[in-house]
N, C-alpha and C. Protein backbone atom coordinates (compact mmCIF):
# COMPACT_ATOMS: atom_id res chain seq x y z
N UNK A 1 -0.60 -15.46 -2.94
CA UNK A 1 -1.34 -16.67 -2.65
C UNK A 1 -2.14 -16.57 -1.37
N UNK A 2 -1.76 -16.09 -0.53
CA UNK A 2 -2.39 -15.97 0.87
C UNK A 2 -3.39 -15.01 0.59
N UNK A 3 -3.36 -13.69 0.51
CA UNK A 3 -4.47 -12.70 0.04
C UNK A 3 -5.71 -13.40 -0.26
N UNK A 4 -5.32 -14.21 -2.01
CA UNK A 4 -6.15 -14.81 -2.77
C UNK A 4 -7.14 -16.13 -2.07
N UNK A 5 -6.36 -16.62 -1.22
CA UNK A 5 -6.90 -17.82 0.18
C UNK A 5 -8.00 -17.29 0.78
N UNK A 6 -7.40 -15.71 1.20
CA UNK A 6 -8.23 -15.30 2.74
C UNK A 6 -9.38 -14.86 1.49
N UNK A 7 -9.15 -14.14 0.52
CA UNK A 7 -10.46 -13.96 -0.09
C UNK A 7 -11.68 -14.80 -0.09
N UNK A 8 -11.44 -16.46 -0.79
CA UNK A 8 -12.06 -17.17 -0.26
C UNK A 8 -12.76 -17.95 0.74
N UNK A 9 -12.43 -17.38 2.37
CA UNK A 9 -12.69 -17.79 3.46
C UNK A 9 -13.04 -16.71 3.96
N UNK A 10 -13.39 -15.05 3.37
CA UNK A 10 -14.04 -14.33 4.27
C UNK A 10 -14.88 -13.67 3.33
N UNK A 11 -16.40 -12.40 3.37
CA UNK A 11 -17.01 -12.13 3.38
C UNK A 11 -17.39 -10.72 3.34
N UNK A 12 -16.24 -9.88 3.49
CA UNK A 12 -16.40 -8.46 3.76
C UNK A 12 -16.54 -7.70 2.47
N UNK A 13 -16.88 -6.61 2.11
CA UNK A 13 -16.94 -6.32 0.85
C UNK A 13 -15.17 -5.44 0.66
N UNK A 14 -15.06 -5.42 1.46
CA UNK A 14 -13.56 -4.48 1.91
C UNK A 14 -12.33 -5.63 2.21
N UNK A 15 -11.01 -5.49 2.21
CA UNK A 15 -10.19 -5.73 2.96
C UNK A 15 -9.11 -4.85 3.35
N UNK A 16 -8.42 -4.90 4.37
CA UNK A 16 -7.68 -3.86 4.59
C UNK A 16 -5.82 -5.25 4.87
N UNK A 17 -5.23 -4.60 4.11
CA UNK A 17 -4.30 -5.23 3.91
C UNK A 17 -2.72 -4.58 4.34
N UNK A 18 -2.39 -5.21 5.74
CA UNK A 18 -1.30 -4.88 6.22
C UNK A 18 -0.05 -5.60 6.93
N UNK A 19 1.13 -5.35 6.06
CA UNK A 19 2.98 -6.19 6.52
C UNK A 19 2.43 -7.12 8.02
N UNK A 20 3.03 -8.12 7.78
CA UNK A 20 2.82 -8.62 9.49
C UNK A 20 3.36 -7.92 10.42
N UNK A 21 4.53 -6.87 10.13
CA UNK A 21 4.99 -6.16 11.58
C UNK A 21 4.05 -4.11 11.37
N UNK A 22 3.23 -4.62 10.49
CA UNK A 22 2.75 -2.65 10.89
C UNK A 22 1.64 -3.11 11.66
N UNK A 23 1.24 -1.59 12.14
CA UNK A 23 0.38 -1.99 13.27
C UNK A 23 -0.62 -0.28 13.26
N UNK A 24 -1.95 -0.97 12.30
CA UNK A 24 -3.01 0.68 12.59
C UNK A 24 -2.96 1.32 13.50
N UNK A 25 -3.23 2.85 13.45
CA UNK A 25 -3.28 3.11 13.85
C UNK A 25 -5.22 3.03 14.64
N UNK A 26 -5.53 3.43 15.89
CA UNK A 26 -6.70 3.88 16.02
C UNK A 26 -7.50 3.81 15.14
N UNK A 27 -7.08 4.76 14.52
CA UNK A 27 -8.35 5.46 13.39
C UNK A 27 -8.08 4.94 12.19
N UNK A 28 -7.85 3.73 11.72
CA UNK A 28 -7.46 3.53 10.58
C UNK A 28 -8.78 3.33 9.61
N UNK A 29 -9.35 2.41 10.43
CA UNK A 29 -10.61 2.14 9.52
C UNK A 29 -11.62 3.73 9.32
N UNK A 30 -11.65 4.44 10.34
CA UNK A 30 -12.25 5.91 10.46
C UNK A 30 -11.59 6.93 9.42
N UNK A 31 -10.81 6.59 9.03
CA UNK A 31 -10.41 7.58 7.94
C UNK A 31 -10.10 6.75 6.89
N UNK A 32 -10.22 5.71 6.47
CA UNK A 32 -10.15 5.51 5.21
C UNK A 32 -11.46 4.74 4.33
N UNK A 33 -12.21 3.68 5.12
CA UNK A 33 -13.14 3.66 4.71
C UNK A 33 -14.36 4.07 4.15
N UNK A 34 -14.38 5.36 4.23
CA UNK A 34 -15.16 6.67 4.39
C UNK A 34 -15.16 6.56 2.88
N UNK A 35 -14.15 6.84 2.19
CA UNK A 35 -13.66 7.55 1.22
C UNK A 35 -14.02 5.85 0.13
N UNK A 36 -14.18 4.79 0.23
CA UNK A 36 -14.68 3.60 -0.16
C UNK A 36 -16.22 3.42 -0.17
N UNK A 37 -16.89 3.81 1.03
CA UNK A 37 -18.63 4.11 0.81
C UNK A 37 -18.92 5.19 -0.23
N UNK A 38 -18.61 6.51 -0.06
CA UNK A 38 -18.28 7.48 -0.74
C UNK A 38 -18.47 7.38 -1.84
N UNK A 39 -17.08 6.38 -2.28
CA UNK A 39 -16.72 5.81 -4.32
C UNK A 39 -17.46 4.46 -4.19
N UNK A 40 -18.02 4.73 -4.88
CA UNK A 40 -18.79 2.57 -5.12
C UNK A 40 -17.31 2.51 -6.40
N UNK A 41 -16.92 3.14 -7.32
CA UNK A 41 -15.46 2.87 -8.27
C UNK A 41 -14.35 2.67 -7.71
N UNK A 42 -14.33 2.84 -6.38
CA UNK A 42 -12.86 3.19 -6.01
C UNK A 42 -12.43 1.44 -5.59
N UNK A 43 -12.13 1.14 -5.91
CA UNK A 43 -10.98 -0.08 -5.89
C UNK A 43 -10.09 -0.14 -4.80
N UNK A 44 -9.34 1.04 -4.40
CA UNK A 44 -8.22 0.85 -3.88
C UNK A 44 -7.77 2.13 -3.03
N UNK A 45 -7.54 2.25 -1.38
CA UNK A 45 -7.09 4.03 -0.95
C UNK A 45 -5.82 3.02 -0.30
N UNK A 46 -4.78 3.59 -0.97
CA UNK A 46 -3.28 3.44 -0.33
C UNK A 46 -2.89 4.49 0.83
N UNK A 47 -2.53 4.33 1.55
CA UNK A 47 -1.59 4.81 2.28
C UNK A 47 -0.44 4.76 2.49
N UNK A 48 0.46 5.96 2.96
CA UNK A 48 1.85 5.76 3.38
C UNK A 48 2.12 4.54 4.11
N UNK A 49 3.77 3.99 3.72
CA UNK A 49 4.30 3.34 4.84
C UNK A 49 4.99 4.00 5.36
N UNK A 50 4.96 3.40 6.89
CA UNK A 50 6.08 4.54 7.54
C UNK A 50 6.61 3.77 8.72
N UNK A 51 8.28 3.96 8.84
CA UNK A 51 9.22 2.51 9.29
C UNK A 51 9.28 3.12 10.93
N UNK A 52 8.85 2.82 12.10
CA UNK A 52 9.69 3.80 13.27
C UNK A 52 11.11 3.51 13.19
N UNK A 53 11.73 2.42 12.69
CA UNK A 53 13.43 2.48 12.88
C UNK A 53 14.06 2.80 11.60
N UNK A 54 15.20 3.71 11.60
CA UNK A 54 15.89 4.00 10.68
C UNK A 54 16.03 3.16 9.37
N UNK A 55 16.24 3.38 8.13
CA UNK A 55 16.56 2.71 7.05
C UNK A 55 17.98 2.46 7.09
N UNK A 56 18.30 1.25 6.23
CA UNK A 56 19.70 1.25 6.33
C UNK A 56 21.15 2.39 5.71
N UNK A 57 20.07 3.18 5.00
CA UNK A 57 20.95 4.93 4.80
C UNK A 57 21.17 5.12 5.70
N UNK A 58 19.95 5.75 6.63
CA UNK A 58 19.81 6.32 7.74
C UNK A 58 20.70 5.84 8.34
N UNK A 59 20.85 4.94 8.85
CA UNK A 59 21.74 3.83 9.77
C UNK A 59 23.15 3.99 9.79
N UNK A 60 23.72 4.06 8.22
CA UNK A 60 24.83 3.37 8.29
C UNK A 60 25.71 4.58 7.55
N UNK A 61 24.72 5.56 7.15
CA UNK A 61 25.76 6.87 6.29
C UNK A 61 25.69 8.03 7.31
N UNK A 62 27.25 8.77 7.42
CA UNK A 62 27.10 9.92 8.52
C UNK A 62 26.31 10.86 8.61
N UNK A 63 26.24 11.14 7.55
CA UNK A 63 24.62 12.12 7.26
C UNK A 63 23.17 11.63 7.19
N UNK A 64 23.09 10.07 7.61
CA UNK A 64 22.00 9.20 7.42
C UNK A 64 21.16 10.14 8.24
N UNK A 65 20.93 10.57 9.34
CA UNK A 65 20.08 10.58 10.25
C UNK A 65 19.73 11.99 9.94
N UNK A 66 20.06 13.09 9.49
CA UNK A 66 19.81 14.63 8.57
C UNK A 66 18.88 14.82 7.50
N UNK A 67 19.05 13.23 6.79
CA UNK A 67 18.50 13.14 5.63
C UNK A 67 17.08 12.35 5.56
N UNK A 68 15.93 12.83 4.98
CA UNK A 68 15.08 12.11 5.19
C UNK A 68 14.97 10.82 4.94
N UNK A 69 13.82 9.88 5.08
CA UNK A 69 13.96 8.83 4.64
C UNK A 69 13.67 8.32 3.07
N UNK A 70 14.05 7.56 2.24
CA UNK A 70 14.18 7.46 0.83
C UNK A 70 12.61 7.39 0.42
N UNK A 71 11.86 6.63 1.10
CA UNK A 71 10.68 6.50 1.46
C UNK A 71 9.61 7.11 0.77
N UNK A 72 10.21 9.02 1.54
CA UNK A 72 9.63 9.79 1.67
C UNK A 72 9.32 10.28 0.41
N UNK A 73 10.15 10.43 -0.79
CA UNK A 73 9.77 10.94 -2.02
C UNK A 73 9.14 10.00 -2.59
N UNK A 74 8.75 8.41 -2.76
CA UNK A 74 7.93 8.22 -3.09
C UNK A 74 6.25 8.18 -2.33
N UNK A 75 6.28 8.18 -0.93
CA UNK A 75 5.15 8.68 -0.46
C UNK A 75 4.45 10.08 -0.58
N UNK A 76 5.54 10.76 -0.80
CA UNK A 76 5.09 12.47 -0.63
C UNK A 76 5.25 12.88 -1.93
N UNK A 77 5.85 12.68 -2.84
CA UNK A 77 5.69 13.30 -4.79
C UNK A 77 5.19 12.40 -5.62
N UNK A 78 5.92 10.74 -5.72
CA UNK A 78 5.40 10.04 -6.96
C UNK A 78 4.06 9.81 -6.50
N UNK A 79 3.61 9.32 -5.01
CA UNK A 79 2.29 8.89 -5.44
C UNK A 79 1.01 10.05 -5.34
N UNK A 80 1.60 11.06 -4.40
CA UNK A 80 0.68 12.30 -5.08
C UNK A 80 0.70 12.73 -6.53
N UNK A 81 1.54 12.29 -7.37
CA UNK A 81 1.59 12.50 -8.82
C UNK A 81 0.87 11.16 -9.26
N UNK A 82 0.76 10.11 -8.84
CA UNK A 82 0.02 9.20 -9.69
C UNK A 82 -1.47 9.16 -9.40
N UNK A 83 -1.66 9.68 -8.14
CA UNK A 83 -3.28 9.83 -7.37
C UNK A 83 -3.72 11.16 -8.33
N UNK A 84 -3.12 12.15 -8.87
CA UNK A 84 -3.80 13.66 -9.55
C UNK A 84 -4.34 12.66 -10.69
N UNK A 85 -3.50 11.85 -11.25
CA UNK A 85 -3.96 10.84 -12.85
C UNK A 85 -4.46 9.75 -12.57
N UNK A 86 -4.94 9.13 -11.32
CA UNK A 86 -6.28 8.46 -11.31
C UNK A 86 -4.91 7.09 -11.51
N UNK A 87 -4.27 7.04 -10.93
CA UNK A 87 -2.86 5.78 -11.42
C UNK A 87 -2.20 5.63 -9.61
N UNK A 88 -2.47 5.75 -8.36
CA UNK A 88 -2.14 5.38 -7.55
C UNK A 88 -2.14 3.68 -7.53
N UNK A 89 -0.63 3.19 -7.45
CA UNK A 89 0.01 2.07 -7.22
C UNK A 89 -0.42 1.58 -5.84
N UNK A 90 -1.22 0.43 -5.75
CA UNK A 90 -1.00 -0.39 -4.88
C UNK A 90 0.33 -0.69 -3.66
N UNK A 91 0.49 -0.88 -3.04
CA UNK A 91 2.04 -1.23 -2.38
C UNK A 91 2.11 -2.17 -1.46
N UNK A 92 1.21 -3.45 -1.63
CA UNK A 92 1.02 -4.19 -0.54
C UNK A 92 0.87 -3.90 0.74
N UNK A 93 0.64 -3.11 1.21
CA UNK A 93 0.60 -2.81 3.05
C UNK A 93 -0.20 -1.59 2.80
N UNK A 94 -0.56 -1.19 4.35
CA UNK A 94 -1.67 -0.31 4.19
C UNK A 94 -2.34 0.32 3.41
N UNK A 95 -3.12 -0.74 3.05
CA UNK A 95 -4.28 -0.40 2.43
C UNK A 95 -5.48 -0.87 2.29
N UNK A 96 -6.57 -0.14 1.95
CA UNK A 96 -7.86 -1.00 1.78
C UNK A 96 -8.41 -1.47 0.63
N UNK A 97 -8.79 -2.42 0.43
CA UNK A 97 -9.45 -3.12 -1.19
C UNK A 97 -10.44 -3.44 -1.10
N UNK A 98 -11.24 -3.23 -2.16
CA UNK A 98 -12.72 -3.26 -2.45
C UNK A 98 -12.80 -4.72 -3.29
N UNK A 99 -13.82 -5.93 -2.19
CA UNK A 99 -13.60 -7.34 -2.73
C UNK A 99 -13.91 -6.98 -4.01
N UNK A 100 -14.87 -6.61 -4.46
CA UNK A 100 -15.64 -6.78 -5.73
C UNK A 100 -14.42 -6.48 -6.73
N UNK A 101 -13.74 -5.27 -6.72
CA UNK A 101 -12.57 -5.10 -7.55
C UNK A 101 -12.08 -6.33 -7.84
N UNK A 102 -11.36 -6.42 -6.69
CA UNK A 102 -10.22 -7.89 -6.65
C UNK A 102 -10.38 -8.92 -7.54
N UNK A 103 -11.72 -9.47 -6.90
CA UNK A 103 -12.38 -10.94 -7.49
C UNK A 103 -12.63 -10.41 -8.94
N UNK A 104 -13.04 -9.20 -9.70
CA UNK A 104 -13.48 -8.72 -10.56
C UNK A 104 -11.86 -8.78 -11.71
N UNK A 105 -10.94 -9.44 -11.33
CA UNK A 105 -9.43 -8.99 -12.05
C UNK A 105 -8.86 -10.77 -11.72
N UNK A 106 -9.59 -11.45 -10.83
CA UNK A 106 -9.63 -12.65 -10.88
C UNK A 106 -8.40 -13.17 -9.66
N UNK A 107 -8.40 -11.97 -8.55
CA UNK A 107 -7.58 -12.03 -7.23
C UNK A 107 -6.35 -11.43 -7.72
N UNK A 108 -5.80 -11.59 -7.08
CA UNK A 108 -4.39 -10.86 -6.43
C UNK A 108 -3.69 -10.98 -7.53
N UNK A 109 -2.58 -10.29 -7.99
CA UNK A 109 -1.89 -11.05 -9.07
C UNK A 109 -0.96 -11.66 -8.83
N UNK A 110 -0.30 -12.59 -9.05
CA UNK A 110 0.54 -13.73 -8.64
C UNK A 110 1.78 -13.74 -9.78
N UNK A 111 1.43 -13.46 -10.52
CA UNK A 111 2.51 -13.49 -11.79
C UNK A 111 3.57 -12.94 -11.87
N UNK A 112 4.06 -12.03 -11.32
CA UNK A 112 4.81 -10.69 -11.02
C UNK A 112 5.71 -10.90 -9.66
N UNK A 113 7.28 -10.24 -9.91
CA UNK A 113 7.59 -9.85 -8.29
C UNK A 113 7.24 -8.72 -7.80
N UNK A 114 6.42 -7.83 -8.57
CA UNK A 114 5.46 -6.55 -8.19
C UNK A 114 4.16 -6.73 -8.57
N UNK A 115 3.55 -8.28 -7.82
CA UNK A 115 2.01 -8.18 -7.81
C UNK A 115 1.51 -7.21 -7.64
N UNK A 116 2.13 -6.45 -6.30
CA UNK A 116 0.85 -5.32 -5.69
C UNK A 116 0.62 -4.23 -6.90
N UNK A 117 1.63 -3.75 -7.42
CA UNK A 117 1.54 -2.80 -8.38
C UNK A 117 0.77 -3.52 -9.59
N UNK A 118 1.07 -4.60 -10.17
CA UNK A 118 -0.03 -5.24 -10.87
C UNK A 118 -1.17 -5.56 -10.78
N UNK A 119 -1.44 -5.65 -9.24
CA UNK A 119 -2.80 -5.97 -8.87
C UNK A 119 -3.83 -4.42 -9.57
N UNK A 120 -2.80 -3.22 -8.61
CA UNK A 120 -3.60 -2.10 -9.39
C UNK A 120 -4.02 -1.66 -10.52
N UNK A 121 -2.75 -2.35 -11.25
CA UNK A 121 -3.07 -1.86 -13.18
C UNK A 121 -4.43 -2.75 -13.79
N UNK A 122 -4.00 -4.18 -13.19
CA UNK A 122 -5.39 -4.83 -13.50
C UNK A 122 -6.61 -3.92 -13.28
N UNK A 123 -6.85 -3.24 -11.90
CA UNK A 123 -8.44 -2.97 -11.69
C UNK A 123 -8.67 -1.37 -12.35
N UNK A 124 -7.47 -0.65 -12.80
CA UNK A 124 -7.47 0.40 -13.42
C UNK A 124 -7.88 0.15 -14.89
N UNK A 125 -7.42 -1.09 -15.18
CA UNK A 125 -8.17 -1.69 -16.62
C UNK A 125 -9.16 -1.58 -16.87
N UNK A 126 -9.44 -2.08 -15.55
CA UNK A 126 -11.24 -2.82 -15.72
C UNK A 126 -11.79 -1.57 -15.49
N UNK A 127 -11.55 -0.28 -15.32
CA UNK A 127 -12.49 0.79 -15.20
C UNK A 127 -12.50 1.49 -13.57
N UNK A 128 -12.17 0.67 -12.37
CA UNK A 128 -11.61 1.08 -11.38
C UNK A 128 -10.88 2.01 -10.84
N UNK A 129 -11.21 2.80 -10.16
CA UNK A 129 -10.87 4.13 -9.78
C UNK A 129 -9.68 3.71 -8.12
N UNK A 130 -8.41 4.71 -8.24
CA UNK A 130 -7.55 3.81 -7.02
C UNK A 130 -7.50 5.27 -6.58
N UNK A 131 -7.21 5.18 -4.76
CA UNK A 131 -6.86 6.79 -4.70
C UNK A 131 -5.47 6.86 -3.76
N UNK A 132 -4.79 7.84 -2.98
CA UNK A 132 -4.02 7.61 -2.25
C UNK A 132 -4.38 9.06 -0.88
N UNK A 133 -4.30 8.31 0.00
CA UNK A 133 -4.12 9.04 1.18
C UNK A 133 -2.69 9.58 1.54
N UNK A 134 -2.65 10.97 1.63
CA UNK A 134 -0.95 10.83 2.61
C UNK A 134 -1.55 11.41 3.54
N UNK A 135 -1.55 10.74 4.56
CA UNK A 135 -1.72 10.33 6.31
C UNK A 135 -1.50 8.38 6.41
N UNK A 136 0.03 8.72 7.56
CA UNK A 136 0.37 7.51 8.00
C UNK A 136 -0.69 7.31 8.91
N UNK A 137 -0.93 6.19 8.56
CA UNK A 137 -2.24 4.96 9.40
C UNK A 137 -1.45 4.17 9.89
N UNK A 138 -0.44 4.00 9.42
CA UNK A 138 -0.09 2.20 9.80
C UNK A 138 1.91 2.45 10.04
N UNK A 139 2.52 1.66 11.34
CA UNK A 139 3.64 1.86 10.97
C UNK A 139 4.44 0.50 11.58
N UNK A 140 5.84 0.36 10.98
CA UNK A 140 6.31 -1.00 10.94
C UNK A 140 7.43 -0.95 10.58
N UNK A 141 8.71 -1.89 10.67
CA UNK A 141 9.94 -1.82 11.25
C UNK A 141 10.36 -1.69 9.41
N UNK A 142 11.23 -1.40 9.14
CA UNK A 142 12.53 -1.20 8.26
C UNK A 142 13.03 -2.28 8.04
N UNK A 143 14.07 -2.20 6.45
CA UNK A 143 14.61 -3.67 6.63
C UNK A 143 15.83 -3.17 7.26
N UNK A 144 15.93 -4.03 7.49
CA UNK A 144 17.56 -4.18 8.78
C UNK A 144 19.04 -4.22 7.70
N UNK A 145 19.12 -4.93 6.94
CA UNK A 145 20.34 -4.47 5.91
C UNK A 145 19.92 -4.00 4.51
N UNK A 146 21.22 -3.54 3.93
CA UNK A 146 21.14 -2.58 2.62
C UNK A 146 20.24 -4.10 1.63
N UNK A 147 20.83 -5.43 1.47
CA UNK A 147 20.31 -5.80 1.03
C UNK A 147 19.16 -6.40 1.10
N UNK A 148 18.64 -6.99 2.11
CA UNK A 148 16.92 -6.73 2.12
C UNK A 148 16.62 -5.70 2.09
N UNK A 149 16.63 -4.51 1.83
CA UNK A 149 16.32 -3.04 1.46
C UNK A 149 16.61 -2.84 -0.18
N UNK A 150 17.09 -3.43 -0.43
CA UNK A 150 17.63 -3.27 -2.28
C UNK A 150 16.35 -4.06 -2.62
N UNK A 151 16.25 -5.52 -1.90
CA UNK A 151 15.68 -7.15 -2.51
C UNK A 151 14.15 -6.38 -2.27
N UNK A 152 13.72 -5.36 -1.13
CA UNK A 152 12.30 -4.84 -0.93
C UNK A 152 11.61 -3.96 -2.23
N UNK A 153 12.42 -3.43 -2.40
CA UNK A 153 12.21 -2.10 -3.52
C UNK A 153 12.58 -2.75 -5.10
């Protein structure tokens, strides 16, 4: 609902959409926008999330802190496997969206407790091209227990 709001009260042909606690880096807009002038198709460049504080694995299992973060295999295999097939998932947070897409699928999707991932299938419908970056841009806190960490995913 908020997304779909700010759509209507701003103007950019882009938005860049990020968690209230991540925080770009520098160069965020410098390396990803690029790749949006570039594609007039491209809909959508995801980026990694990436937590600076431990997950609640990490945290709370003796080997938590050895083991990478759970994170990591879907940033580093599934969505390099869905970006080779033109199928990179949305993930609500860092990322940039192309208005025209959006409004073109009729905003955000709302229907779903995995809008963001629905938002993408919508504009992959419509002919929309999504891509994925792995380079963290953007980073932001972890959930703090197992179960807001279950209720996130």
């Amino acid at each position: 609902g908020n997304l779909n709001h700010a759509l209507k009260v701003t103007h950019s042909p882009y938005a860049v959409i990020l968690d209230c606690d991540h925080v770009p880096t520098r160069g965020f807009l410098k390396r990803t926008i690029g790749w949006m002038i570039a594609d007039p198709n491209l809909a959508l460049l995801q980026t990694p999330h990436h937590f600076y504080a431990p997950d609640p694995f990490q945290r709370n299992l003796e080997s938590g802190m050895h083991v990478p973060p759970e994170g990591n295999m879907f940033y580093g295999l599934v969505q390099d496997g869905n970006d080779f097939w033109d199928a990179t998932f949305f993930c609500g947070s860092c990322a940039v969206i192309r208005r025209e897409a959006v409004t073109g699928i009729g905003g955000f999707a709302t229907e779903t407790v995995t809008e963001d991932a629905h938002t993408a299938l919508k504009m992959q419908r419509k002919g929309w091209g999504t891509a994925y970056l792995r380079e963290p841009l953007a980073a932001g806190l972890s959930t703090e227990r197992l179960i807001l960490h279950i209720g996130q995913r």
